[in-house]
Structures are given as C-alpha cells and as structure tokens.
C-alpha atoms as a PDB file:
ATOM      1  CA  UNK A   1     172.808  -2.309   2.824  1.00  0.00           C
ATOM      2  CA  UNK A   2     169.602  -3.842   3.907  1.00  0.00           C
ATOM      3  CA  UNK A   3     167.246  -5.444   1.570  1.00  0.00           C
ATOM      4  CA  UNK A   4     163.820  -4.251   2.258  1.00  0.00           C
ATOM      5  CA  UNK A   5     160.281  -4.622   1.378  1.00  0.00           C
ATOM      6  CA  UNK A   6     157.077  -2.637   1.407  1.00  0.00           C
ATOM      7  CA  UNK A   7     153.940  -4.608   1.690  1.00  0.00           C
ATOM      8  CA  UNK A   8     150.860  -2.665   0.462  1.00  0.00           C
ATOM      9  CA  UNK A   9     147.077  -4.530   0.997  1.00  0.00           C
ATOM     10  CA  UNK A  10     145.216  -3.642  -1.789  1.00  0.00           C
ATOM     11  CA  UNK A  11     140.895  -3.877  -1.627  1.00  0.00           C
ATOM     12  CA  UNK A  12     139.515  -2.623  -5.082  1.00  0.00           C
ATOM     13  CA  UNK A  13     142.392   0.336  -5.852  1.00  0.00           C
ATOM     14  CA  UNK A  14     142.653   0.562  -8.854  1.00  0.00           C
ATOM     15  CA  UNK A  15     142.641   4.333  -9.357  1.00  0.00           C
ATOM     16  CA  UNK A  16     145.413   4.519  -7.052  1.00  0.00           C
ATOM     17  CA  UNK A  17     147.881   1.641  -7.949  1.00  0.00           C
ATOM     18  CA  UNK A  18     149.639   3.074 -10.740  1.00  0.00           C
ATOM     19  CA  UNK A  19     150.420   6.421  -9.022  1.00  0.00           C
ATOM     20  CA  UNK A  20     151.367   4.817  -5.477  1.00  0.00           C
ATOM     21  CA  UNK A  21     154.063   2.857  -7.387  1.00  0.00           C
ATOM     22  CA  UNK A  22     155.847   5.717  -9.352  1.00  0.00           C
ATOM     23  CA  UNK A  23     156.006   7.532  -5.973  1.00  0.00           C
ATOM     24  CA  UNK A  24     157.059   4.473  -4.107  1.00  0.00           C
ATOM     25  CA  UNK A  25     159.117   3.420  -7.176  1.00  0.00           C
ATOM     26  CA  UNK A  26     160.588   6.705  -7.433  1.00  0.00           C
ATOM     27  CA  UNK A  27     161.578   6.875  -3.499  1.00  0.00           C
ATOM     28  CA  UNK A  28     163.369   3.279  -4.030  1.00  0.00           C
ATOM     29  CA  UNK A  29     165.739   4.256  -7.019  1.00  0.00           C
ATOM     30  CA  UNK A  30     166.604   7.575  -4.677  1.00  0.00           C
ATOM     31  CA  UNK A  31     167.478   5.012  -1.562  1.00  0.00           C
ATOM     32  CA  UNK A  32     169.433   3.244  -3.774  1.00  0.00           C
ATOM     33  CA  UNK A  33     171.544   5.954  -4.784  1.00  0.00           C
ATOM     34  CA  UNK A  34     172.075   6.704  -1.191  1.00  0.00           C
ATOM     35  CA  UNK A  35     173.180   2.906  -0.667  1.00  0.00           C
ATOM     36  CA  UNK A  36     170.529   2.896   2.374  1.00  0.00           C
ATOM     37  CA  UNK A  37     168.664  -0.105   0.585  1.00  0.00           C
ATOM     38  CA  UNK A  38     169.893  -3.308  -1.786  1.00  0.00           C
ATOM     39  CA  UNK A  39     169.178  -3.282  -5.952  1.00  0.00           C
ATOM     40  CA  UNK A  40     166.654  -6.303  -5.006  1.00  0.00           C
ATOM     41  CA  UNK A  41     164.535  -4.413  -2.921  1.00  0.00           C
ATOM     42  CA  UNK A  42     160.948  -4.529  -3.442  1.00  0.00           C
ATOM     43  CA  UNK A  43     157.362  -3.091  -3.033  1.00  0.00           C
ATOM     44  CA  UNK A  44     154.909  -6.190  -2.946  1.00  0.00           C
ATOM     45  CA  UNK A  45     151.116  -5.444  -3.518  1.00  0.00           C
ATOM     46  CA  UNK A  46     148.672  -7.305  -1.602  1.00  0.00           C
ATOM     47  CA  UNK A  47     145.333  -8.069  -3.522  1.00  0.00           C
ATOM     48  CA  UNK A  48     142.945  -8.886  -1.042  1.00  0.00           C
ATOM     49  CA  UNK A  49     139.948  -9.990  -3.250  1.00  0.00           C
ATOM     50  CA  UNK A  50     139.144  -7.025  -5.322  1.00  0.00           C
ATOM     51  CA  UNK A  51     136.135  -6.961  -7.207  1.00  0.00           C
ATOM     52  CA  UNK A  52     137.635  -4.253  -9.682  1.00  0.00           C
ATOM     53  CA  UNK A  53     140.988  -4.594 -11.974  1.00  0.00           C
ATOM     54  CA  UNK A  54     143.554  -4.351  -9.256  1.00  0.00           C
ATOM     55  CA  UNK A  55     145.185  -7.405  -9.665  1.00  0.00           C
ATOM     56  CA  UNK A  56     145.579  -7.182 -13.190  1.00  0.00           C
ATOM     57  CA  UNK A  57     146.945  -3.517 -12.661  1.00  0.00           C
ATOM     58  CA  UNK A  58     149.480  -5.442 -10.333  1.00  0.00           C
ATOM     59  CA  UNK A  59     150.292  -7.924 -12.957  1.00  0.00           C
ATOM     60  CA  UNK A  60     150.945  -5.223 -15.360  1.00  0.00           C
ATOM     61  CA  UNK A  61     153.145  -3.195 -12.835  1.00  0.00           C
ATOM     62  CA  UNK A  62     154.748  -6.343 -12.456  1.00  0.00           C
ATOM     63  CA  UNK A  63     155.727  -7.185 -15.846  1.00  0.00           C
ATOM     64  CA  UNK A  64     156.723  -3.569 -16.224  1.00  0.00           C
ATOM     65  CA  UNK A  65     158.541  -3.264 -12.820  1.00  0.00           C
ATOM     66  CA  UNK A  66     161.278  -5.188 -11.718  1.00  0.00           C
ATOM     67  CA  UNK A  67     160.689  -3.880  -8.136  1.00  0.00           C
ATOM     68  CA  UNK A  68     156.920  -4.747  -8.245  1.00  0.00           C
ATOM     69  CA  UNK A  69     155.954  -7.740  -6.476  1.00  0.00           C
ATOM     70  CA  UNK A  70     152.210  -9.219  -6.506  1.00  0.00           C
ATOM     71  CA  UNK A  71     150.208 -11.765  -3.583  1.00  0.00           C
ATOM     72  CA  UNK A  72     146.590 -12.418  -4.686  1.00  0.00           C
ATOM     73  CA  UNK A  73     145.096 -13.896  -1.872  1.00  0.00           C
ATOM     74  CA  UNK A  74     141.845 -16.404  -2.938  1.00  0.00           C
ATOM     75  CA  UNK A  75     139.320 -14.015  -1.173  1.00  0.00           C
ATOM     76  CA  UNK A  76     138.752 -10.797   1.010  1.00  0.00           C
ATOM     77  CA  UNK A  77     140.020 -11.791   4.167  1.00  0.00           C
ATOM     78  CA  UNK A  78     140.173  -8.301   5.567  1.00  0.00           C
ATOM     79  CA  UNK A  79     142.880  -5.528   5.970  1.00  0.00           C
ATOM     80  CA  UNK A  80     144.801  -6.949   9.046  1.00  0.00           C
ATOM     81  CA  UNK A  81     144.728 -10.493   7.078  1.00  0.00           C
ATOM     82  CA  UNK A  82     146.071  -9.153   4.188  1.00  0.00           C
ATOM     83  CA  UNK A  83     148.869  -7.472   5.958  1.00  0.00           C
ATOM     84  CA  UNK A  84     149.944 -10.963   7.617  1.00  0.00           C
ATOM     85  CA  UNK A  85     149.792 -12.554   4.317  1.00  0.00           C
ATOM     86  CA  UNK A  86     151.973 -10.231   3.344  1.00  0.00           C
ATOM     87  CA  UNK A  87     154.237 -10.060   5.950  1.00  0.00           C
ATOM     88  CA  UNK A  88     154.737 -13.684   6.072  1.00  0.00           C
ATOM     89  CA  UNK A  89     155.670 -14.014   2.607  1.00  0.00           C
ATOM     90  CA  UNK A  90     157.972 -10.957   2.330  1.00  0.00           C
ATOM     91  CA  UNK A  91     160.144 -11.743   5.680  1.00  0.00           C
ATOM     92  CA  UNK A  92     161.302 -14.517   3.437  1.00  0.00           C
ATOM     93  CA  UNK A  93     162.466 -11.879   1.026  1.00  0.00           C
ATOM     94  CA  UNK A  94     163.792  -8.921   2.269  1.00  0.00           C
ATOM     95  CA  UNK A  95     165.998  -8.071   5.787  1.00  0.00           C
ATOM     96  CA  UNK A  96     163.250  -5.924   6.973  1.00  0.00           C
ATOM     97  CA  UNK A  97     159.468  -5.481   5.786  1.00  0.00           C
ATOM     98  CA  UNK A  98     157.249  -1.528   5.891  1.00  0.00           C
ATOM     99  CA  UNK A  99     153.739  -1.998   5.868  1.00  0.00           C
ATOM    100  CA  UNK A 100     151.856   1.246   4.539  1.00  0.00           C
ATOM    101  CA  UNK A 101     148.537   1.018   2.991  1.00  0.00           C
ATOM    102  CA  UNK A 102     148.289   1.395  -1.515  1.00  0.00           C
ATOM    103  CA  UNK A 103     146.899   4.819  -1.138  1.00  0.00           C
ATOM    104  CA  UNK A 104     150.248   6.197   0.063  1.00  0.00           C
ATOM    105  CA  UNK A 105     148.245   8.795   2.590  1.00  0.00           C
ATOM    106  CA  UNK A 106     151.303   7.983   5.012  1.00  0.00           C
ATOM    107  CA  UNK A 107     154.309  10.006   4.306  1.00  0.00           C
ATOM    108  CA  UNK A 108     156.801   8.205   2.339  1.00  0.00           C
ATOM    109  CA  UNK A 109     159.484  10.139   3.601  1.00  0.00           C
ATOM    110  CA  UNK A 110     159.398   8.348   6.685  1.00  0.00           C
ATOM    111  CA  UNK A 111     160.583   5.034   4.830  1.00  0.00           C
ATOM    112  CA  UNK A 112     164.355   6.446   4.895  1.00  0.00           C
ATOM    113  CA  UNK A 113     164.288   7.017   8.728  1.00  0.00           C
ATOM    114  CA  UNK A 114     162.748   3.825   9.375  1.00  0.00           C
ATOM    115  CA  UNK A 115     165.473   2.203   7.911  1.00  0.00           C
ATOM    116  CA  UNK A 116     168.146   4.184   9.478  1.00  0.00           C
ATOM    117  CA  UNK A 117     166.192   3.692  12.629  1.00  0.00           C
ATOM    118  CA  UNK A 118     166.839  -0.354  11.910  1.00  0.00           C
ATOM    119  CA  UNK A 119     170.479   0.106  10.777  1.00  0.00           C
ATOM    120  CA  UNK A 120     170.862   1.578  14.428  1.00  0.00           C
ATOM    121  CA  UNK A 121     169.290  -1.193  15.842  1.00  0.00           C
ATOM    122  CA  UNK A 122     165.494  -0.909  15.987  1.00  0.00           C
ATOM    123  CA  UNK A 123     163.755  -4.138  15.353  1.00  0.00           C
ATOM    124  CA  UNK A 124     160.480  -2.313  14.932  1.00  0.00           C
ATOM    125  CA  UNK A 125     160.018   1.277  14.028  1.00  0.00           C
ATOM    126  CA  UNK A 126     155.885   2.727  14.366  1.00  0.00           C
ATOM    127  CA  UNK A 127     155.034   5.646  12.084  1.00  0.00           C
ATOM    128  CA  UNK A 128     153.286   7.819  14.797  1.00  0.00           C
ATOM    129  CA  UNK A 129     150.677  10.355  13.039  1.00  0.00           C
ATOM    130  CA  UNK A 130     151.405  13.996  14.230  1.00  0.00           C
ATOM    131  CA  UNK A 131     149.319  16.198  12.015  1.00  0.00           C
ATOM    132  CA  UNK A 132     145.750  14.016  10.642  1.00  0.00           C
ATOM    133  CA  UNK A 133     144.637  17.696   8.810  1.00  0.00           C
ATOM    134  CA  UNK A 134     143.926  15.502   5.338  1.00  0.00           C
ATOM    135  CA  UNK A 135     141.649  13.428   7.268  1.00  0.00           C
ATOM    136  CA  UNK A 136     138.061  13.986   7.248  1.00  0.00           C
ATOM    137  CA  UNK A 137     136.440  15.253  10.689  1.00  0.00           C
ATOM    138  CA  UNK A 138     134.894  12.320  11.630  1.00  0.00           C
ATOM    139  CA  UNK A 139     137.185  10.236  11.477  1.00  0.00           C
ATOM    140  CA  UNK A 140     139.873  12.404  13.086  1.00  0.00           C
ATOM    141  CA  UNK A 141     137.162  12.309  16.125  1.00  0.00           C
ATOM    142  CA  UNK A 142     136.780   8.817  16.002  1.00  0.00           C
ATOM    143  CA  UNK A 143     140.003   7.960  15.944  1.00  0.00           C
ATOM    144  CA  UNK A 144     140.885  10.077  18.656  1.00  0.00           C
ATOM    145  CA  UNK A 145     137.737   8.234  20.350  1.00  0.00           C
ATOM    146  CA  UNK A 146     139.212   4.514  19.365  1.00  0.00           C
ATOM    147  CA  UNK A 147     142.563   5.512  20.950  1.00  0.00           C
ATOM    148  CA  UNK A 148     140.850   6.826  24.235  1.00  0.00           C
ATOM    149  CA  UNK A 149     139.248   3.679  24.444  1.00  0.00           C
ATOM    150  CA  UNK A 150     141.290   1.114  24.063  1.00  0.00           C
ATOM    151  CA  UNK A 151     144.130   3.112  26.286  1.00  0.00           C
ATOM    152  CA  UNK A 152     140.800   3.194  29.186  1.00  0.00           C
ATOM    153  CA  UNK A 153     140.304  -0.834  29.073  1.00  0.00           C
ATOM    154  CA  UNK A 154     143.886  -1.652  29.191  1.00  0.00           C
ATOM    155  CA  UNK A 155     145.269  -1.984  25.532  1.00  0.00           C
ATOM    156  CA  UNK A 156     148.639  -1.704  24.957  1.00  0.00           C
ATOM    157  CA  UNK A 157     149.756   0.126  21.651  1.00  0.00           C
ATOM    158  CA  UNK A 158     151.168   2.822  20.145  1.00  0.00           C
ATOM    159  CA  UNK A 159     149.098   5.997  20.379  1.00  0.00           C
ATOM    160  CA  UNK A 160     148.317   7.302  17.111  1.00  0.00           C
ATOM    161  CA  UNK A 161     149.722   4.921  15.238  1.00  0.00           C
ATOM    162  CA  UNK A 162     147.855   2.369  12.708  1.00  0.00           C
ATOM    163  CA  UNK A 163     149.769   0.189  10.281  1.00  0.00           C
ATOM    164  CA  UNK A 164     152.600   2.166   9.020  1.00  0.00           C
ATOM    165  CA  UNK A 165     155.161   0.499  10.890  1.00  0.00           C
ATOM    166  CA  UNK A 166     159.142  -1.079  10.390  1.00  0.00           C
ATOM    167  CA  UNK A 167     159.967  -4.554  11.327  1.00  0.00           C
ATOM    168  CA  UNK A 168     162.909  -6.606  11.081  1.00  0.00           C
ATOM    169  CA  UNK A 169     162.874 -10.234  10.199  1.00  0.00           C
ATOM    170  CA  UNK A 170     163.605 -11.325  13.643  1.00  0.00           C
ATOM    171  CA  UNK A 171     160.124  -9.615  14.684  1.00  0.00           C
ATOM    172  CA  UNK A 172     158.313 -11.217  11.710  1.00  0.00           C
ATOM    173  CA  UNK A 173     159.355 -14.509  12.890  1.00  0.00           C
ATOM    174  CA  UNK A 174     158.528 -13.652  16.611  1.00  0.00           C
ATOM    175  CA  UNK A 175     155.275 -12.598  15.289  1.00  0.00           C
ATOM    176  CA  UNK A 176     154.488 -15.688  13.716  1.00  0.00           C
ATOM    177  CA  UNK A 177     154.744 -17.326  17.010  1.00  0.00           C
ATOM    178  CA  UNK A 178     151.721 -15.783  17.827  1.00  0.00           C
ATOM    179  CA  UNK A 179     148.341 -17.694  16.554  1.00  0.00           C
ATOM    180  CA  UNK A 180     145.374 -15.639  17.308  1.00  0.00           C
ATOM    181  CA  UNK A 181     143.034 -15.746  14.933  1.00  0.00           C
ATOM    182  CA  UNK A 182     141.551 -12.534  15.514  1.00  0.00           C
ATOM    183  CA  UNK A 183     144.442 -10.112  14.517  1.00  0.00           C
ATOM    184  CA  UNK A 184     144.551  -6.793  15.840  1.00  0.00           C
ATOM    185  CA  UNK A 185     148.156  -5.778  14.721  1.00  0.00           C
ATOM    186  CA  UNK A 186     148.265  -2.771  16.579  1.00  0.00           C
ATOM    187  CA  UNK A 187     147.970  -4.971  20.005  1.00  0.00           C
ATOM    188  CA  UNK A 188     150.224  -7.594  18.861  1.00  0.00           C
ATOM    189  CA  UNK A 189     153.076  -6.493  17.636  1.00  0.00           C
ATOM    190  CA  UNK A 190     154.117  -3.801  21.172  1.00  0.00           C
ATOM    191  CA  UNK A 191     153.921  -7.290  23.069  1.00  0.00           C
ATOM    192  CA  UNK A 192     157.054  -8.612  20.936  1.00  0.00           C
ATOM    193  CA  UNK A 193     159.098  -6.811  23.325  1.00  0.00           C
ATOM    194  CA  UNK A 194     161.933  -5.925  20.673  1.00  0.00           C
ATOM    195  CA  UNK A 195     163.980  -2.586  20.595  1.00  0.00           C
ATOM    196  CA  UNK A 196     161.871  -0.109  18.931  1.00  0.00           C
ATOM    197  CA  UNK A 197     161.353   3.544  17.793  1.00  0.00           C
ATOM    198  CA  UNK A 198     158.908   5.697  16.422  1.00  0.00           C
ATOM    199  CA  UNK A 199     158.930   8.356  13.652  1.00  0.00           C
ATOM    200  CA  UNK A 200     156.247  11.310  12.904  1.00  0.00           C
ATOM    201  CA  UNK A 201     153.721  10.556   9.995  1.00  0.00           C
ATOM    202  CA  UNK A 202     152.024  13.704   8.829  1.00  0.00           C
ATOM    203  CA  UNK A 203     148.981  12.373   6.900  1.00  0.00           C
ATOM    204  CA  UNK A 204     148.083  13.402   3.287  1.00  0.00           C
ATOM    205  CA  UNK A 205     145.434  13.607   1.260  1.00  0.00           C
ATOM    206  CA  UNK A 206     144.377  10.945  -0.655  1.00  0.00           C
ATOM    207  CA  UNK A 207     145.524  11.011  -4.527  1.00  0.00           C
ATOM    208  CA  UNK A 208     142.244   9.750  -6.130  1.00  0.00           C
ATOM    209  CA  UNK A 209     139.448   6.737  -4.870  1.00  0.00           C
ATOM    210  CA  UNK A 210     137.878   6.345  -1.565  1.00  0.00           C
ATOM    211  CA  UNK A 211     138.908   5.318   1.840  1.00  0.00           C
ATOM    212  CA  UNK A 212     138.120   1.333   2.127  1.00  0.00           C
ATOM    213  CA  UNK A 213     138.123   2.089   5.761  1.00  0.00           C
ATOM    214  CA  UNK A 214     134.568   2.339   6.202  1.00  0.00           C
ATOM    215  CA  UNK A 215     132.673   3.234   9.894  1.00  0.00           C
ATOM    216  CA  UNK A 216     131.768   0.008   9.884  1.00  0.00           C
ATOM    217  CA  UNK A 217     134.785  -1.451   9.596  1.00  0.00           C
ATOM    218  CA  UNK A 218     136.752   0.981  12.190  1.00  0.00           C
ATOM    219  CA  UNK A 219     134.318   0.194  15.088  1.00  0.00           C
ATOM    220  CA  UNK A 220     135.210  -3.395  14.182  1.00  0.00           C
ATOM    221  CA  UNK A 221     138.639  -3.348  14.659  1.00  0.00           C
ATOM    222  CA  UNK A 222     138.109  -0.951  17.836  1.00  0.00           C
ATOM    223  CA  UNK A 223     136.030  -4.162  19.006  1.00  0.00           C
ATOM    224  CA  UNK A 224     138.291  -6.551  17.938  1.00  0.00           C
ATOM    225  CA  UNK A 225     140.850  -4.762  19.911  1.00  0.00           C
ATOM    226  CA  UNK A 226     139.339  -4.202  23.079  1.00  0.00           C
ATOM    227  CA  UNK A 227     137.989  -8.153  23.181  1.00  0.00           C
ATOM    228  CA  UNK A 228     141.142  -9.966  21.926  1.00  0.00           C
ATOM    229  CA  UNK A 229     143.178  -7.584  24.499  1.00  0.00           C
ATOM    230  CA  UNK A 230     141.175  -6.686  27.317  1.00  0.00           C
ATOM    231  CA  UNK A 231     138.747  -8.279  29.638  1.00  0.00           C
ATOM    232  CA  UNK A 232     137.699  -5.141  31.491  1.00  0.00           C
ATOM    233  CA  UNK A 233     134.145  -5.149  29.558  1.00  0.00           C
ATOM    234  CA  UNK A 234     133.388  -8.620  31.503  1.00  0.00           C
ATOM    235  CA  UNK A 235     134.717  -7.068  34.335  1.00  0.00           C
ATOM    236  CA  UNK A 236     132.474  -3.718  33.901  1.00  0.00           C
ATOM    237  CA  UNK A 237     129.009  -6.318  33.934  1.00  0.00           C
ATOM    238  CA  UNK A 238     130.217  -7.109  37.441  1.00  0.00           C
ATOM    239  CA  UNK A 239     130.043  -3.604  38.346  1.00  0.00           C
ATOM    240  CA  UNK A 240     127.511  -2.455  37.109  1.00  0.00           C
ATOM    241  CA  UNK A 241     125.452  -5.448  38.722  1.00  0.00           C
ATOM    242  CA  UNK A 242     126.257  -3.299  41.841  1.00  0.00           C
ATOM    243  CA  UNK A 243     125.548  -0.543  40.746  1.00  0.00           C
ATOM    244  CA  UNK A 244     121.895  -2.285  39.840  1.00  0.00           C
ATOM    245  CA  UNK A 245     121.574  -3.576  43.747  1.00  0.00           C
ATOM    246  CA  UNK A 246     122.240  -0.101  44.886  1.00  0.00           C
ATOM    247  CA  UNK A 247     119.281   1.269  42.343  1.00  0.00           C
ATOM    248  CA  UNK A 248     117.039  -1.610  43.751  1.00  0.00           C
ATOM    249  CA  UNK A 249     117.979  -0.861  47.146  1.00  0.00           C
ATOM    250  CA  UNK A 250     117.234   3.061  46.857  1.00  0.00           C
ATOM    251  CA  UNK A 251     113.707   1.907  44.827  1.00  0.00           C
ATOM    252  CA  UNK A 252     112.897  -0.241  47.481  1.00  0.00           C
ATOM    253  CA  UNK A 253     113.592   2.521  50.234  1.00  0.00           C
ATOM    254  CA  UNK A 254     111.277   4.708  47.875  1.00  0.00           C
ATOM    255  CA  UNK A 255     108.167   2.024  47.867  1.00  0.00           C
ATOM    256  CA  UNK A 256     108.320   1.574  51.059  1.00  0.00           C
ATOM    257  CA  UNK A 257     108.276   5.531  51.517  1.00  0.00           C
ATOM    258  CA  UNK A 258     105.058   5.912  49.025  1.00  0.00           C
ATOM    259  CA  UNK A 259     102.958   2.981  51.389  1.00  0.00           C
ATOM    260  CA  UNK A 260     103.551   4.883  54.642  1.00  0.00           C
ATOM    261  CA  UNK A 261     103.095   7.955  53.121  1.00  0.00           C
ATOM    262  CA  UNK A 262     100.081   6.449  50.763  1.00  0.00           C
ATOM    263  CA  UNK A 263     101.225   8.450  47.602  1.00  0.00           C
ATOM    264  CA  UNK A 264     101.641   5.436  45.975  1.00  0.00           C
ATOM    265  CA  UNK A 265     100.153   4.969  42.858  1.00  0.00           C
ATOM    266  CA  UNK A 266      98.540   1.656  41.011  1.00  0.00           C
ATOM    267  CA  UNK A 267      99.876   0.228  38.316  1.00  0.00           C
ATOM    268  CA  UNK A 268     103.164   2.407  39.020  1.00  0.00           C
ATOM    269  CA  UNK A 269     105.093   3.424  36.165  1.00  0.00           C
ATOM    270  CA  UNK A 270     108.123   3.115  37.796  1.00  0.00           C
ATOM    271  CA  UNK A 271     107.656  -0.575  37.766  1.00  0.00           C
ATOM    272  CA  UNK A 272     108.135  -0.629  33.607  1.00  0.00           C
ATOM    273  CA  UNK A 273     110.697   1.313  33.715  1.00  0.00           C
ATOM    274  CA  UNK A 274     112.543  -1.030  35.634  1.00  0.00           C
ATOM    275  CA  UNK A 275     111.714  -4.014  33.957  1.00  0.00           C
ATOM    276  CA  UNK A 276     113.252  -2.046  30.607  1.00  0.00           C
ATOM    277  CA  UNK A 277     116.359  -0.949  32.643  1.00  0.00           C
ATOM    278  CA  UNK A 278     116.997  -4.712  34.180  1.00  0.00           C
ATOM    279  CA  UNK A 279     116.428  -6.123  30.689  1.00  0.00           C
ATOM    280  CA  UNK A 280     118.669  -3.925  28.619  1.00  0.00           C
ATOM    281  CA  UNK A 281     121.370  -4.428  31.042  1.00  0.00           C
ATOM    282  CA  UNK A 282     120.769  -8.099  31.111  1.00  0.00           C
ATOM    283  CA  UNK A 283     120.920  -8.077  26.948  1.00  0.00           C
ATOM    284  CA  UNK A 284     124.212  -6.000  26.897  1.00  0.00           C
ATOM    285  CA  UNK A 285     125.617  -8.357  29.337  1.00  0.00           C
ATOM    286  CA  UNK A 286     124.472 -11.668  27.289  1.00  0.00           C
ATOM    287  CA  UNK A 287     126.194  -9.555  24.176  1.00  0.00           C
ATOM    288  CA  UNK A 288     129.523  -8.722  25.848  1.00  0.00           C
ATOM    289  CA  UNK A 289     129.824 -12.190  26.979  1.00  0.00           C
ATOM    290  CA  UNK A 290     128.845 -13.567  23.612  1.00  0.00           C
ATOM    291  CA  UNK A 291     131.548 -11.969  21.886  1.00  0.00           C
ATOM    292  CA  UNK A 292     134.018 -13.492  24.030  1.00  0.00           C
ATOM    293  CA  UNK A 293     132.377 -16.457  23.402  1.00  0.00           C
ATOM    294  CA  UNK A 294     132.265 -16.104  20.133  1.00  0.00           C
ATOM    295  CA  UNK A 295     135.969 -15.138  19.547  1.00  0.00           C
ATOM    296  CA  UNK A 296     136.736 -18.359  21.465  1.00  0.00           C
ATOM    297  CA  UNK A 297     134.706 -20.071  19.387  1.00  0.00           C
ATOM    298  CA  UNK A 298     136.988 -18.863  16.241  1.00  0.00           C
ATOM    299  CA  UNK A 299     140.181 -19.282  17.939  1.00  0.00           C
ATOM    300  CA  UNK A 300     139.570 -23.202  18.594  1.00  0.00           C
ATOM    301  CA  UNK A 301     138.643 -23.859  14.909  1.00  0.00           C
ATOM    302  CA  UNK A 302     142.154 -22.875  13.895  1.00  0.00           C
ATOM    303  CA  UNK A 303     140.919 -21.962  10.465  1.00  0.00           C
ATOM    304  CA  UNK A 304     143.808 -20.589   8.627  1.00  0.00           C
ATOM    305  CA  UNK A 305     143.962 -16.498   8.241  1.00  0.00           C
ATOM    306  CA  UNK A 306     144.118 -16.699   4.848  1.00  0.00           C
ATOM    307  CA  UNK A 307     144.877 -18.917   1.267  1.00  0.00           C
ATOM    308  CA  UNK A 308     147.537 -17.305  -1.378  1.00  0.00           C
ATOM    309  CA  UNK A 309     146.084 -18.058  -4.740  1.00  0.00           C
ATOM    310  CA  UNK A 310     149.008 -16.473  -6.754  1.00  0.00           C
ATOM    311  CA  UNK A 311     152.396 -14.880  -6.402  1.00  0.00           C
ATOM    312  CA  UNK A 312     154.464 -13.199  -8.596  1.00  0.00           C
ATOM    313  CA  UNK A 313     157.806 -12.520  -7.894  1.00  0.00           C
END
C-alpha cells in the first residue's frame, strides 16, 4: 500500500473547505478499506494568503482530522506557487502526491485510478477533462482558445489537462531539479520524461463560492506559458518585419503610380495611416521583447517561490 497525499491550494475558500474535506475525507476511509492507500495518508491544505478565515478553518479541520494537514504560506504567491509549496513539502510525506484544487470541481473518483495507474508503474498520471458542461461558456471557449495556442507556438503539455495530476516521489524530486522561477506546471512537468498515463476528469459544478480563477489571471498563465516555453513570438516580429517590407514595397509601387498618373493627393492620408501601422507594430515588438526581458530579469534574481510561515502536521 502506497502512502499518498492530496495537496489542495487554498485562496480565500472558506465556504468550500469544510465540504471538500468530508468528500475527500470520506473517499480516503473508502481507499483504505480497499487497502489501495496507507492509514497515514493525508489531504494537506495549502493556504496561500487568504484574506478570509481559511486558515483557521484548516486549523480546525486539523485538530478535528487526523488526515488533515495545513501549509500557510507568509503571502499570496499565486496558484502554481502554492502548488510547489505544496508539493515540496508533501513528497517528504507520502509515496506519491495528487494535486486537485479545494473546490473539488475535479472528479474525485479519479484519485483511485491514479493510484492504480502508479501501482502499475506510472510515475505521473494527468487527469485529462472530457466533459467541461459545469463550466461556464466563457471559459470553456477560452480554454479551448489557451490550449490552441500554446499547442500553435510549440508548448508541450497535456491537452485538456490543468492541475489535477499524479506524481510519484521520484518525479517530485526530478521536478525540483528544475529552477525556473516562472512556473507554468503544465509545461514543466511533460519534460520530466517519466512513464505516465492519463485518466478522464468530467468536471462538476462548483459546491458553493466563486472561481479564484479570474480572466485576468488565465490570460496570465496562457502568457506565462507561451514565454517561459516558446520563443516563436520573437520569432513572429521577424516575420512580420517582412511582411512590413512587402507592404512598403507595394505602397511605394502605388506612389509612384499616383505621380505618373497625377491622382495623387496632398497631404495623403495614406501617409498617417502608415505611420500608425509602423508604430503599433514597433510597440508590440518592444512589448514581446520586454517580456522576455523581463522574465530574465526574474529568473537571475533567484528570489525564492515562496516562504512557509506555518505547518501543521
């Protein structure tokens, strides 16, 4: 029997934390039974610097809990953060580590085969989403759109899959070895190169709160992506800087047309309107190469991911 761990982040959910771990607690007791999992397996709650009672819900659960495990990390580093933190800290624990987000939308019922998956050999086991019907319409389009993208520059991951995901200790500590400090999980962990599977995650509906997982913060991590992964956007400015010549080529052809022809007009129009459509590309490419820049910039800081402030174990 394998000793496992679940490692939930946890950003201001408190309406959900109680509920995720009778379902979660109820699903290890019934794994037990089965002998597919250890009597000191755990579920360990990540608080990534909630402004509402969540930790102190998870130091409840705790006391209450014997499987219930707490991290309370010193401030909101961010969802892929908080996942490494706990990650990190739980390899040290457990045999193998599941990473599913507090709200439980991920079916639970995949846990089981995951670890059957590993008991056959599977280092890493993704949770590939099959049905998103509980999701919202926008963001079932802009996920589709965010997987799309990132397969079109070059990104290598698992399509349809976020961070409901398997991984034996041997990853974790392969995973480790790698010390970007702009994490994009999703693009990391397929580059480990161990044996791995995937089972079908049918979304649910979310018991009670709001998604964390703002717009904002899913175009981020689509950025985040395509930058730390890919370098087809700096290769697209070169491109379309030849694509540019050929306009100015086929403008120039045009000018030289109106003076023959002496339909040219003073004070041509045209003339703004390329001065607009130089200077916007010029300002997209100063952006594209400032991110890069920028990401460097973090990367040779070496600024730790995050600082634990508390554990309870």
């Amino acid at each position: 029997m394998i000793r496992l761990a679940t490692v939930s982040p946890c950003y201001n959910e408190e309406e959900v934390l109680r509920h995720s771990a009778e379902r979660l607690t109820a699903l290890f007791q019934r794994m037990m039974d089965e002998g597919l999992i250890s009597k000191d397996s755990m579920m360990v709650f990540v608080n990534d610097g909630s402004k509402d009672r969540t930790w102190d819900i998870i130091s409840e659960l705790h006391q209450e809990n014997p499987l219930v495990r707490g991290i309370n990390l010193a401030r909101n580093v961010g969802h892929q953060n908080a996942i490494m933190a706990g990650m990190m800290t739980a390899k040290e624990w457990a045999d193998a580590v599941v990473t599913i987000d507090a709200d439980l939308q991920d079916d639970i019922e995949c846990i089981p085969q995951m670890v059957r998956h590993f008991e056959e050999g599977n280092d890493i086991v993704y949770g590939v989403k099959v049905s998103r019907k509980a999701d919202p319409l926008m963001k079932r389009m802009s996920a589709t759109a965010f997987y799309k993208l990132q397969s079109s520059m070059g990104v290598e991951s698992v399509y349809n899959h976020a961070d409901f995901r398997l991984m034996s200790k041997r990853s974790l500590d392969m995973l480790a070895g790698f010390e970007e400090r702009n994490l994009y999980l999703r693009g990391l962990i397929p580059m480990i190169g161990l044996p791995s599977t995937t089972v079908d995650d049918v979304i649910s509906e979310r018991q009670a709160g709001k998604s964390k997982y703002t717009l904002h913060k899913m175009l981020s991590l689509a950025m985040d992506g395509i930058t730390s992964f890919s370098t087809r956007p700096m290769q697209a400015i070169l491109y379309m800087g030849v694509v540019f010549l050929i306009i100015a080529f086929c403008i120039g052809i045009y000018v030289v047309h109106a003076l023959v022809t002496g339909t040219a007009v003073p004070g041509w129009s045209s003339l703004i309107l390329s001065i607009w459509l130089v200077g916007g590309f010029i300002l997209i490419s100063l952006g594209i190469t400032g991110t890069y820049i920028g990401k460097i910039y973090k990367e040779v800081k070496r600024r730790p991911l995050y600082n634990i402030q508390e554990i309870l174990k």
